[in-house]
N, C-alpha and C. Protein backbone atom coordinates (compact mmCIF):
# COMPACT_ATOMS: atom_id res chain seq x y z
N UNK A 1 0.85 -1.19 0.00
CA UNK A 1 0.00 0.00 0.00
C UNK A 1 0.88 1.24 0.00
N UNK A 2 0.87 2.32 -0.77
CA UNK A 2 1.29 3.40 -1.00
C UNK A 2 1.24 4.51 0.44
N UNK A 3 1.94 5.32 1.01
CA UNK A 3 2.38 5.76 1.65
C UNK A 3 1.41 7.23 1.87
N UNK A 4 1.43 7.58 1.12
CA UNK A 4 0.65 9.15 0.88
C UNK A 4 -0.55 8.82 -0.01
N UNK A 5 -1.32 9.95 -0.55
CA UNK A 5 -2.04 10.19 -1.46
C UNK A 5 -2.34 11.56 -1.94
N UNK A 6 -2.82 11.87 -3.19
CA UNK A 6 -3.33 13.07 -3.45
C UNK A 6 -3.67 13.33 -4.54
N UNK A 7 -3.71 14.72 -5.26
CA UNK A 7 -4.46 15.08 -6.50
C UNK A 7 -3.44 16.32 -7.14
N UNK A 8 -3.16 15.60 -8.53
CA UNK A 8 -2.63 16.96 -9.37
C UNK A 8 -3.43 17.48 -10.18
N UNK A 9 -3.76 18.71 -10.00
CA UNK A 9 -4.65 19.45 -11.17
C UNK A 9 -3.56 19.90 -11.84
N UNK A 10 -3.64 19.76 -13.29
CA UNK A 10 -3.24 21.25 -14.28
C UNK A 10 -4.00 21.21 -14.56
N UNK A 11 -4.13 22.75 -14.23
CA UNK A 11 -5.04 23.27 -14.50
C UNK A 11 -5.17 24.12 -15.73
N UNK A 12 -4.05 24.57 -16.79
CA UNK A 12 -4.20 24.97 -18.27
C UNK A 12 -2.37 24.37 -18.82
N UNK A 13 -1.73 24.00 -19.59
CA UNK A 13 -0.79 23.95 -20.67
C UNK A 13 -1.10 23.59 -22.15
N UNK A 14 0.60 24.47 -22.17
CA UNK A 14 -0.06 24.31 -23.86
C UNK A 14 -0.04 22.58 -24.63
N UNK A 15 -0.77 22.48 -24.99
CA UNK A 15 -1.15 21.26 -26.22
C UNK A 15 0.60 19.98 -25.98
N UNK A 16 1.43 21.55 -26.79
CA UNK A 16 2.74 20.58 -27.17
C UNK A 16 3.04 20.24 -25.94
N UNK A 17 3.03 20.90 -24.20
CA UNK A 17 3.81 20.91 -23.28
C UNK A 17 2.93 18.98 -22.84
N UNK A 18 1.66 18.98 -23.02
CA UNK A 18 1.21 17.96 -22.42
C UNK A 18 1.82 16.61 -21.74
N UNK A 19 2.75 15.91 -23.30
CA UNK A 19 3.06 14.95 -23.03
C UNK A 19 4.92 14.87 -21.99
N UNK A 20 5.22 15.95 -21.95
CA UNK A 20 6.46 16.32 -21.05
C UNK A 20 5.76 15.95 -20.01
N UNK A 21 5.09 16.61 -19.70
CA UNK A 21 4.39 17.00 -18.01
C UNK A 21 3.81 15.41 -17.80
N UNK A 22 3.36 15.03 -18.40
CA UNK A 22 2.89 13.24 -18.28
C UNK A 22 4.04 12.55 -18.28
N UNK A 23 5.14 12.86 -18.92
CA UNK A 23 6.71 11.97 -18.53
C UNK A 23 7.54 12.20 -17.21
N UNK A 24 7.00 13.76 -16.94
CA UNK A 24 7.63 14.43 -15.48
C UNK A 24 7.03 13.41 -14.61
N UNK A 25 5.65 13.18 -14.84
CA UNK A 25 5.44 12.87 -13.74
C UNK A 25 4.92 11.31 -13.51
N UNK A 26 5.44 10.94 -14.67
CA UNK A 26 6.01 9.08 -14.61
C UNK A 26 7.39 9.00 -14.31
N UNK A 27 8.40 10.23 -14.68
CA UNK A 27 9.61 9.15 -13.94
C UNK A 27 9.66 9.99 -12.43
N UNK A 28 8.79 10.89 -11.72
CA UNK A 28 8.69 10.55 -10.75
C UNK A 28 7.97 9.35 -9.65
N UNK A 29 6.70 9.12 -10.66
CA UNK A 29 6.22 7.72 -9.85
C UNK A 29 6.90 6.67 -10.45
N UNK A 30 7.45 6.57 -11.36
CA UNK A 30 7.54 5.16 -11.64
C UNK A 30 7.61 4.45 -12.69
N UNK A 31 5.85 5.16 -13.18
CA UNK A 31 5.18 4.24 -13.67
C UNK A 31 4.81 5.19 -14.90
N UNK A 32 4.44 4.13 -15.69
CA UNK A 32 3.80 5.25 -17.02
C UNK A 32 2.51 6.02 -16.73
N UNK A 33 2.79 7.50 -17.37
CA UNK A 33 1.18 8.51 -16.91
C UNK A 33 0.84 8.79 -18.17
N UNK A 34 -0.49 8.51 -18.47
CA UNK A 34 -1.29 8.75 -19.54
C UNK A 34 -2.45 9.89 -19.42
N UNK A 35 -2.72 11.02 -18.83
CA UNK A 35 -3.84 11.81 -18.49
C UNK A 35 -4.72 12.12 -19.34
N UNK A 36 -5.79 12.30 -19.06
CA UNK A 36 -6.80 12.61 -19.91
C UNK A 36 -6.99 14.29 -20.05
N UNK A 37 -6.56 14.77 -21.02
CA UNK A 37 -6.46 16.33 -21.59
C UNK A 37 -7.74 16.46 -22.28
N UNK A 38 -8.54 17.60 -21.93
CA UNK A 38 -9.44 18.42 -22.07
C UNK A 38 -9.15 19.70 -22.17
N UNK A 39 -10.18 20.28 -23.05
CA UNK A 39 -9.72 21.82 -23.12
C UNK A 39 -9.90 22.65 -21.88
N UNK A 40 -9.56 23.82 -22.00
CA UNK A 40 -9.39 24.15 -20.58
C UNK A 40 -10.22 25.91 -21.18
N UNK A 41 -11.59 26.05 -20.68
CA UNK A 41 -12.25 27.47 -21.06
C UNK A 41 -12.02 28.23 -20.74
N UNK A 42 -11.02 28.42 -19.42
CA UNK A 42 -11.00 29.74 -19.10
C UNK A 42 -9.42 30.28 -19.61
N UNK A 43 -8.88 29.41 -20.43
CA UNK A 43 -7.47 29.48 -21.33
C UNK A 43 -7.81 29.11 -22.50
N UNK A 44 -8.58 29.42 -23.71
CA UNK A 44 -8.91 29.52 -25.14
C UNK A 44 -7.49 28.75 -25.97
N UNK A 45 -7.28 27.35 -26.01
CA UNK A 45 -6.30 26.66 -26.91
C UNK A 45 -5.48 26.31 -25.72
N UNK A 46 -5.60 26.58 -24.38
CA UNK A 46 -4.96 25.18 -23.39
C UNK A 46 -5.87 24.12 -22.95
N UNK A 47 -5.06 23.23 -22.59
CA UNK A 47 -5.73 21.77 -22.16
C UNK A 47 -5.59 21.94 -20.59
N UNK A 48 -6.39 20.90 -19.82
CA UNK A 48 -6.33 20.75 -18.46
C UNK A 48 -6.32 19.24 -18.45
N UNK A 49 -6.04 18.75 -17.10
CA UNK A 49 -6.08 17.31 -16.49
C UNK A 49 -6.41 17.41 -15.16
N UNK A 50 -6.34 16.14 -14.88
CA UNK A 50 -6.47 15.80 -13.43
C UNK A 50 -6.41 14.29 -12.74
N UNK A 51 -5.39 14.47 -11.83
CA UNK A 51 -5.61 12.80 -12.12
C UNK A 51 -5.31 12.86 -10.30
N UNK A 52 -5.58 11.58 -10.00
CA UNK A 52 -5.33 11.23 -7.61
C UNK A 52 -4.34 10.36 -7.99
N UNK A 53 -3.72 10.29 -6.94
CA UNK A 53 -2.15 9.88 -7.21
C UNK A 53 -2.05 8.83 -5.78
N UNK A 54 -1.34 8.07 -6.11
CA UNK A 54 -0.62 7.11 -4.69
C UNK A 54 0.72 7.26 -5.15
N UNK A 55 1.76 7.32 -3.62
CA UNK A 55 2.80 7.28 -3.94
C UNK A 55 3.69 7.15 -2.69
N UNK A 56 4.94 7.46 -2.54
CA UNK A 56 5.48 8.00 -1.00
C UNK A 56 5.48 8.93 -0.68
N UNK A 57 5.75 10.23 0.52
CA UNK A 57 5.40 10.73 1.00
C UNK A 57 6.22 11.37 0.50
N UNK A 58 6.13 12.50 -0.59
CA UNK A 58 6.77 14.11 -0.77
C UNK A 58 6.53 13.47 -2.10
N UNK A 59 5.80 12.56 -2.90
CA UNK A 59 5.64 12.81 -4.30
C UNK A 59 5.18 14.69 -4.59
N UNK A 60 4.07 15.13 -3.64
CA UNK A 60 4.03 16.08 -4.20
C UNK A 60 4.78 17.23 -4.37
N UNK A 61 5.83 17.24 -3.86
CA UNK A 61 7.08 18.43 -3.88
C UNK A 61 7.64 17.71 -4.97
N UNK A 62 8.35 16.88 -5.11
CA UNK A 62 8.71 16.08 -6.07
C UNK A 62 8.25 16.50 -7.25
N UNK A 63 7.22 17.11 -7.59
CA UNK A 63 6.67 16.77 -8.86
C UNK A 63 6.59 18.57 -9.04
N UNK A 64 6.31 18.74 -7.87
CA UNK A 64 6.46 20.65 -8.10
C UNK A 64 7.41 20.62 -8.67
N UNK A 65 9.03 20.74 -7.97
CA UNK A 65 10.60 21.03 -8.83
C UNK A 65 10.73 21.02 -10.00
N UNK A 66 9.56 19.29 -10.71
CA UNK A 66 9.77 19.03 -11.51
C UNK A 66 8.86 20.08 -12.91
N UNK A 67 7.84 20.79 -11.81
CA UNK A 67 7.10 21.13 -13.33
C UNK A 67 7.48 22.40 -12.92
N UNK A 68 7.41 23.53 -12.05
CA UNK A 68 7.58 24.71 -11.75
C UNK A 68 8.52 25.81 -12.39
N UNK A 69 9.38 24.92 -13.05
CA UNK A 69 10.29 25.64 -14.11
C UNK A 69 9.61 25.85 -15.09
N UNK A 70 8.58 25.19 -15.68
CA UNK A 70 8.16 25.58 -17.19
C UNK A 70 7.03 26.86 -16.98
N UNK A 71 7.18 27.48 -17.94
CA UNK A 71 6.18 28.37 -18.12
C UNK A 71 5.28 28.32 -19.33
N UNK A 72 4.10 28.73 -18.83
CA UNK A 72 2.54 28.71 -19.60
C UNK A 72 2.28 27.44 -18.59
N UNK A 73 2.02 27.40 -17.59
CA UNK A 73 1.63 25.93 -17.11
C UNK A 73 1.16 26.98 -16.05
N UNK A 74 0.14 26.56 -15.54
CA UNK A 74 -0.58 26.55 -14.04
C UNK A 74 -0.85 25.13 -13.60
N UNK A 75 -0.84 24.74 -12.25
CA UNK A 75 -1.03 23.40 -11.40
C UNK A 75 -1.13 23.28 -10.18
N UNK A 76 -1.91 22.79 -9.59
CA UNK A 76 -1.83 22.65 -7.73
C UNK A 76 -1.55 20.83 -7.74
N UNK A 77 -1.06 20.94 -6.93
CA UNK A 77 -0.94 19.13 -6.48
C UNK A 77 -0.98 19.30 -4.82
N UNK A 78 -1.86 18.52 -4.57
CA UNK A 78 -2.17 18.24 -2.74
C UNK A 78 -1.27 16.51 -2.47
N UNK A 79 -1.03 16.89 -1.50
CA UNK A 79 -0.42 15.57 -0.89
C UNK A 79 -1.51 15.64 0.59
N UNK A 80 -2.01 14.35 0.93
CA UNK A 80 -3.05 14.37 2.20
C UNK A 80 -2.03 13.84 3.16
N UNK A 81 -1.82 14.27 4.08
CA UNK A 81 -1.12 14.05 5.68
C UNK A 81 -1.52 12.36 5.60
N UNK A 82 -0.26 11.78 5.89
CA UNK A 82 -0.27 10.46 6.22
C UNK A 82 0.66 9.75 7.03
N UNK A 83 0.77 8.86 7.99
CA UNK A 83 1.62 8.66 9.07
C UNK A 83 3.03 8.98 8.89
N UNK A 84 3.27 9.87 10.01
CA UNK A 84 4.59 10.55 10.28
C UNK A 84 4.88 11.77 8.84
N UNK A 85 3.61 11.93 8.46
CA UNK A 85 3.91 13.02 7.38
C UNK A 85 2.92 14.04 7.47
N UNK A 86 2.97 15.55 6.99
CA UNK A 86 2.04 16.35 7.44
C UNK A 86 1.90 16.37 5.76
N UNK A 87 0.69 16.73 5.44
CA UNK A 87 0.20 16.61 4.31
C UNK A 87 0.35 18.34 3.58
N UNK A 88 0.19 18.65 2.31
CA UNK A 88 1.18 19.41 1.48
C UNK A 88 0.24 20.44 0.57
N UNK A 89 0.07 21.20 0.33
CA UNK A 89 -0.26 22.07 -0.85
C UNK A 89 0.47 22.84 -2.09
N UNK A 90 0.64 22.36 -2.86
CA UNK A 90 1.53 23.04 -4.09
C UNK A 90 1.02 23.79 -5.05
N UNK A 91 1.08 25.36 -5.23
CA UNK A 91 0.51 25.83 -6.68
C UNK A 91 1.41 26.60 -7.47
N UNK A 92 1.51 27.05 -8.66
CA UNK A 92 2.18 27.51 -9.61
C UNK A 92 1.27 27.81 -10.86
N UNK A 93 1.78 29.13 -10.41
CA UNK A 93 1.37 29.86 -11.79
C UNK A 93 2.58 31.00 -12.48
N UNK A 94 2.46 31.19 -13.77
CA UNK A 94 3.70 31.93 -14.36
C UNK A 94 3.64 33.00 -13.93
N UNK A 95 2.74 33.80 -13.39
CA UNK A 95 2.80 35.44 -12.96
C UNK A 95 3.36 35.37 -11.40
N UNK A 96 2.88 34.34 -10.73
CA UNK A 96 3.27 34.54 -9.14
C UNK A 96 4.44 33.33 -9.05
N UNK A 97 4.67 32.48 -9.56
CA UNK A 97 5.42 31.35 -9.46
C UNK A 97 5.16 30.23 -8.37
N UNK A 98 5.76 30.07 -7.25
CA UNK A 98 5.22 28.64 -6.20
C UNK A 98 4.79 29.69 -5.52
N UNK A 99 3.71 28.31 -5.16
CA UNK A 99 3.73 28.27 -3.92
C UNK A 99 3.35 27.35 -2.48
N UNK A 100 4.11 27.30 -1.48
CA UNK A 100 3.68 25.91 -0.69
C UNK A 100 3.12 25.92 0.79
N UNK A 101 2.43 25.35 0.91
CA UNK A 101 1.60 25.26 2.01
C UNK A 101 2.00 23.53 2.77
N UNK A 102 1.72 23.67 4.58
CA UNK A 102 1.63 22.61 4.98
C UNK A 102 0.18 22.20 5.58
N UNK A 103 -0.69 21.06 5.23
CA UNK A 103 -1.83 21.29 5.35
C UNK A 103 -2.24 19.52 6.52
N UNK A 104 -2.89 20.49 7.66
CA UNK A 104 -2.70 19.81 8.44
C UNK A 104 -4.36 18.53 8.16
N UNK A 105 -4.52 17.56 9.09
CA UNK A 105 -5.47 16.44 9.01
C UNK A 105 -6.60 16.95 8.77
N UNK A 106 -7.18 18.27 8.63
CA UNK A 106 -8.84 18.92 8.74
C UNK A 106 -8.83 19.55 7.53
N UNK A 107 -7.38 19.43 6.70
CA UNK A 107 -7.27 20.02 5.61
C UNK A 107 -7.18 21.90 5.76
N UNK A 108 -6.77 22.64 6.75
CA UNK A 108 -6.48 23.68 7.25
C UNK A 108 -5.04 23.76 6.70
N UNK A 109 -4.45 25.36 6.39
CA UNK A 109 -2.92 25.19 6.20
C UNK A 109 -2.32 25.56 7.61
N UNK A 110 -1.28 25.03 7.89
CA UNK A 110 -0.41 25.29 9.03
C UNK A 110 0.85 26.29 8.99
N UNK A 111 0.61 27.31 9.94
CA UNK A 111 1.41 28.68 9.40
C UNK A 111 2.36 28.27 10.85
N UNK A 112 3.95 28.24 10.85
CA UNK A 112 4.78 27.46 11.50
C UNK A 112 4.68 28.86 12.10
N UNK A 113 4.72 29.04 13.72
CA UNK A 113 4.95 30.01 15.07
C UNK A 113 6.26 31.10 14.45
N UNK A 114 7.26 30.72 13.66
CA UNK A 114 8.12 31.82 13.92
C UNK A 114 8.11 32.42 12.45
N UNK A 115 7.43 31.88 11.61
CA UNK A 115 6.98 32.36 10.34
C UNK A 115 5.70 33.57 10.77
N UNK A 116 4.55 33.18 11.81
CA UNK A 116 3.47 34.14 12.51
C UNK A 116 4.25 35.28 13.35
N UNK A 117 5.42 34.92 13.95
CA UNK A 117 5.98 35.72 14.54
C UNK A 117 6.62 36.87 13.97
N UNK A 118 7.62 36.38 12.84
CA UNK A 118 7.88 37.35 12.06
C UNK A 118 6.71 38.19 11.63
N UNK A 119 6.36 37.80 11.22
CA UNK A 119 5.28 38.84 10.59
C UNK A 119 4.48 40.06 11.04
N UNK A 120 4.06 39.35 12.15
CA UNK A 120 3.76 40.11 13.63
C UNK A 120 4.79 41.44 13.97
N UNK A 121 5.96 40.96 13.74
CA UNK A 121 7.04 42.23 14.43
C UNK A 121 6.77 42.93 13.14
N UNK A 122 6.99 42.27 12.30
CA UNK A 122 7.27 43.43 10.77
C UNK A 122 6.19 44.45 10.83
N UNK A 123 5.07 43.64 11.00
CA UNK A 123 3.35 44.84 10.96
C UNK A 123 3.69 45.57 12.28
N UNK A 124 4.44 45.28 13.54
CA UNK A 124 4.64 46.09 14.76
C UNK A 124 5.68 47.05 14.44
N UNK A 125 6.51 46.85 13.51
CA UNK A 125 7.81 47.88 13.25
C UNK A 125 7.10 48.67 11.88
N UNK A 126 5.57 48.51 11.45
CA UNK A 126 4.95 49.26 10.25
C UNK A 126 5.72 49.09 8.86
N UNK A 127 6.46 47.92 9.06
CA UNK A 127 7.52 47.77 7.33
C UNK A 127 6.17 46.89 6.85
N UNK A 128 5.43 46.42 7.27
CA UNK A 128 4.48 45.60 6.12
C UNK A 128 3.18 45.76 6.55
N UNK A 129 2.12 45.37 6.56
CA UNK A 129 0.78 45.65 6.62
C UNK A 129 0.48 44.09 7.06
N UNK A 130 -0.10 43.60 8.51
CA UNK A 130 -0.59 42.36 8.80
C UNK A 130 -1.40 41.52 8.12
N UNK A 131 -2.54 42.50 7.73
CA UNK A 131 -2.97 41.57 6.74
C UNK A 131 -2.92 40.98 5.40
N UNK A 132 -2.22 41.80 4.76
CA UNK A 132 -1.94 41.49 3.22
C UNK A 132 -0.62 40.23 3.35
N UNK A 133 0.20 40.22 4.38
CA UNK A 133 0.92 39.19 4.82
C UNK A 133 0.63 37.95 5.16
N UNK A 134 -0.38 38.15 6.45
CA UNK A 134 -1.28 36.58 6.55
C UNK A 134 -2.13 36.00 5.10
N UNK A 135 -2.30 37.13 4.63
CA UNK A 135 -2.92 36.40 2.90
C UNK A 135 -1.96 35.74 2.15
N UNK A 136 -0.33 36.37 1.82
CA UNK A 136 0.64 35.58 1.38
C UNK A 136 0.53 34.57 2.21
N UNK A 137 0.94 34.39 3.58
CA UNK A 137 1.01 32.87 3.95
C UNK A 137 0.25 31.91 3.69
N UNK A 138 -1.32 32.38 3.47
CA UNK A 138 -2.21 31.43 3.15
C UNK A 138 -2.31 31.49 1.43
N UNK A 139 -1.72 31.82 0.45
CA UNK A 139 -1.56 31.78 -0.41
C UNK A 139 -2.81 32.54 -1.69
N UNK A 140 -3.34 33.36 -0.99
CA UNK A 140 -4.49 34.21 -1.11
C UNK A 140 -4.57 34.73 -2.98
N UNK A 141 -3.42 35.67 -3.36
CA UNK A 141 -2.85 35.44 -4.52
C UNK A 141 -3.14 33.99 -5.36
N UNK A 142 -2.60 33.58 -4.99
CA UNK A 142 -2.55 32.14 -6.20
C UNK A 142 -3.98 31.54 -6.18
N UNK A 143 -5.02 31.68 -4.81
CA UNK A 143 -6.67 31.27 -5.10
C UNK A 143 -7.20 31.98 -6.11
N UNK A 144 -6.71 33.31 -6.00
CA UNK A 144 -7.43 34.02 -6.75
C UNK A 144 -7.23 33.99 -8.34
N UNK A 145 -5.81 33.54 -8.37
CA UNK A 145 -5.90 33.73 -9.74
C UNK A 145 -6.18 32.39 -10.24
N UNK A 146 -5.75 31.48 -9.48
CA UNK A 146 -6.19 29.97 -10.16
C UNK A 146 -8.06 29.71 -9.88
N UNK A 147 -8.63 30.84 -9.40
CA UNK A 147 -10.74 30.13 -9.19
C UNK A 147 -10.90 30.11 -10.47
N UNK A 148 -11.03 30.52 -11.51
CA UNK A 148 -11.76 30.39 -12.61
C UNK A 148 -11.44 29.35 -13.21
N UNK A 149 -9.82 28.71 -13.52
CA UNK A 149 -9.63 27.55 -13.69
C UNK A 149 -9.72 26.28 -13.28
N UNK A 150 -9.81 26.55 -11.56
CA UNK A 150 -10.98 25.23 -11.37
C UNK A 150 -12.04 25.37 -11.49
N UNK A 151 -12.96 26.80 -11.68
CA UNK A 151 -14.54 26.34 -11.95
C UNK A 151 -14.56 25.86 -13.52
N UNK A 152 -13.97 26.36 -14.41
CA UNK A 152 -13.70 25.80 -15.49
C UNK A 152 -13.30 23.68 -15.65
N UNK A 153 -12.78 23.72 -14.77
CA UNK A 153 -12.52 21.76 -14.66
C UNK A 153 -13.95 21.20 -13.97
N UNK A 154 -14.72 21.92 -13.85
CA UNK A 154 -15.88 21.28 -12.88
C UNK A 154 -16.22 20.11 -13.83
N UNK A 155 -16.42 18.88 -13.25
CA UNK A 155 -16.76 17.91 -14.21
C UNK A 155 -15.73 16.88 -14.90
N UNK A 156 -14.78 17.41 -14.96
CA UNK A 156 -13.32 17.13 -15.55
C UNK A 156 -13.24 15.81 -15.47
N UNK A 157 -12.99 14.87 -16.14
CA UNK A 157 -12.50 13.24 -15.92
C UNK A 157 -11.55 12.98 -14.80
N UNK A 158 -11.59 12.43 -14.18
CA UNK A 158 -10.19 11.74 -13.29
C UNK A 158 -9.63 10.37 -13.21
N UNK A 159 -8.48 10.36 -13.05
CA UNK A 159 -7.67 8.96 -12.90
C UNK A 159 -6.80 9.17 -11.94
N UNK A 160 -6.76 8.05 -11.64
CA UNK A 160 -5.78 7.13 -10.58
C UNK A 160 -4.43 7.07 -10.93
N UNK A 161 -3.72 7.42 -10.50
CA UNK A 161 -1.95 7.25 -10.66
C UNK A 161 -1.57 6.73 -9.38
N UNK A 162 -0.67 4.96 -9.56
CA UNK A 162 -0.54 4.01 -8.71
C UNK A 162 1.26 4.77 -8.76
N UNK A 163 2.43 5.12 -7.78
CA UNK A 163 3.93 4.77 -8.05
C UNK A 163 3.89 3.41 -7.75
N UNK A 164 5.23 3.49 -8.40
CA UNK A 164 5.83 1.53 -8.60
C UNK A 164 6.42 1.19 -7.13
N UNK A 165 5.90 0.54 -6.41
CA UNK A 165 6.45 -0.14 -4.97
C UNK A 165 7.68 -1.27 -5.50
């Protein structure tokens, strides 16, 4: 039985980039990835996918490194918290680039005490504004620009991606 679990959306690339991003992310599991590409409406001539994944625990960082360099690609991949692992949020888009979250068992993100702390002094010394900060940590930016492209996947096909044990 596989270690972790989770879900990669891309959520728009271009046509030619497709079958890269399906090799990225077979020789990280393993195994061969075949996704099912659909057009993607709220990107006029990109495709989207989506597929739930089994694997070990940091496939989903793993697979960020691997796609986060290319551009014209948007994608989130979740990894779900699984023993002795805290579960993961990954998004990327070409205007904001990563971004990562640790997302605890209720599916909440977990903002680490001295990451809250900093922030805290910075808005107390007036170099940043508290709240537009706690929105970066929770990744507020990248919801916003990635909602239309998941209401656009509503419906979307999905598959199963097993890594090779």
């Amino acid at each position: 039985m596989a270690a972790a679990r989770g879900v990669l959306y891309v959520h728009s690339a271009q046509p030619a980039l497709c079958p890269h991003i399906e090799w990225a992310v077979a020789g990280i599991l393993g195994v061969p990835v075949d996704l099912t590409w659909t057009p993607q409406p709220a990107a006029p001539g990109a495709l989207r996918a989506q597929a739930e994944w089994e694997g070990p625990a940091g496939v989903a960082a793993k697979i960020t490194s691997s796609l986060m360099g290319w551009q014209r690609i948007r994608f989130e991949i979740t990894e779900d918290p699984s023993p002795g692992s805290d579960g993961s949020r990954h998004a990327y888009t070409p205007a904001l680039g990563a971004f990562t979250a640790t997302i605890g068992v209720n599916g909440d993100i977990l903002i680490p005490e001295d990451r809250l702390r900093n922030v805290m002094l910075m808005a107390t010394q007036g170099r940043v504004v508290l709240e537009d900060e706690l929105d970066k940590l929770l990744g507020k930016q990248w919801d916003e620009e990635l909602e239309s492209f998941r209401y656009a996947g509503e419906g979307a096909p999905v598959r199963w991606l097993h890594a090779a044990v």
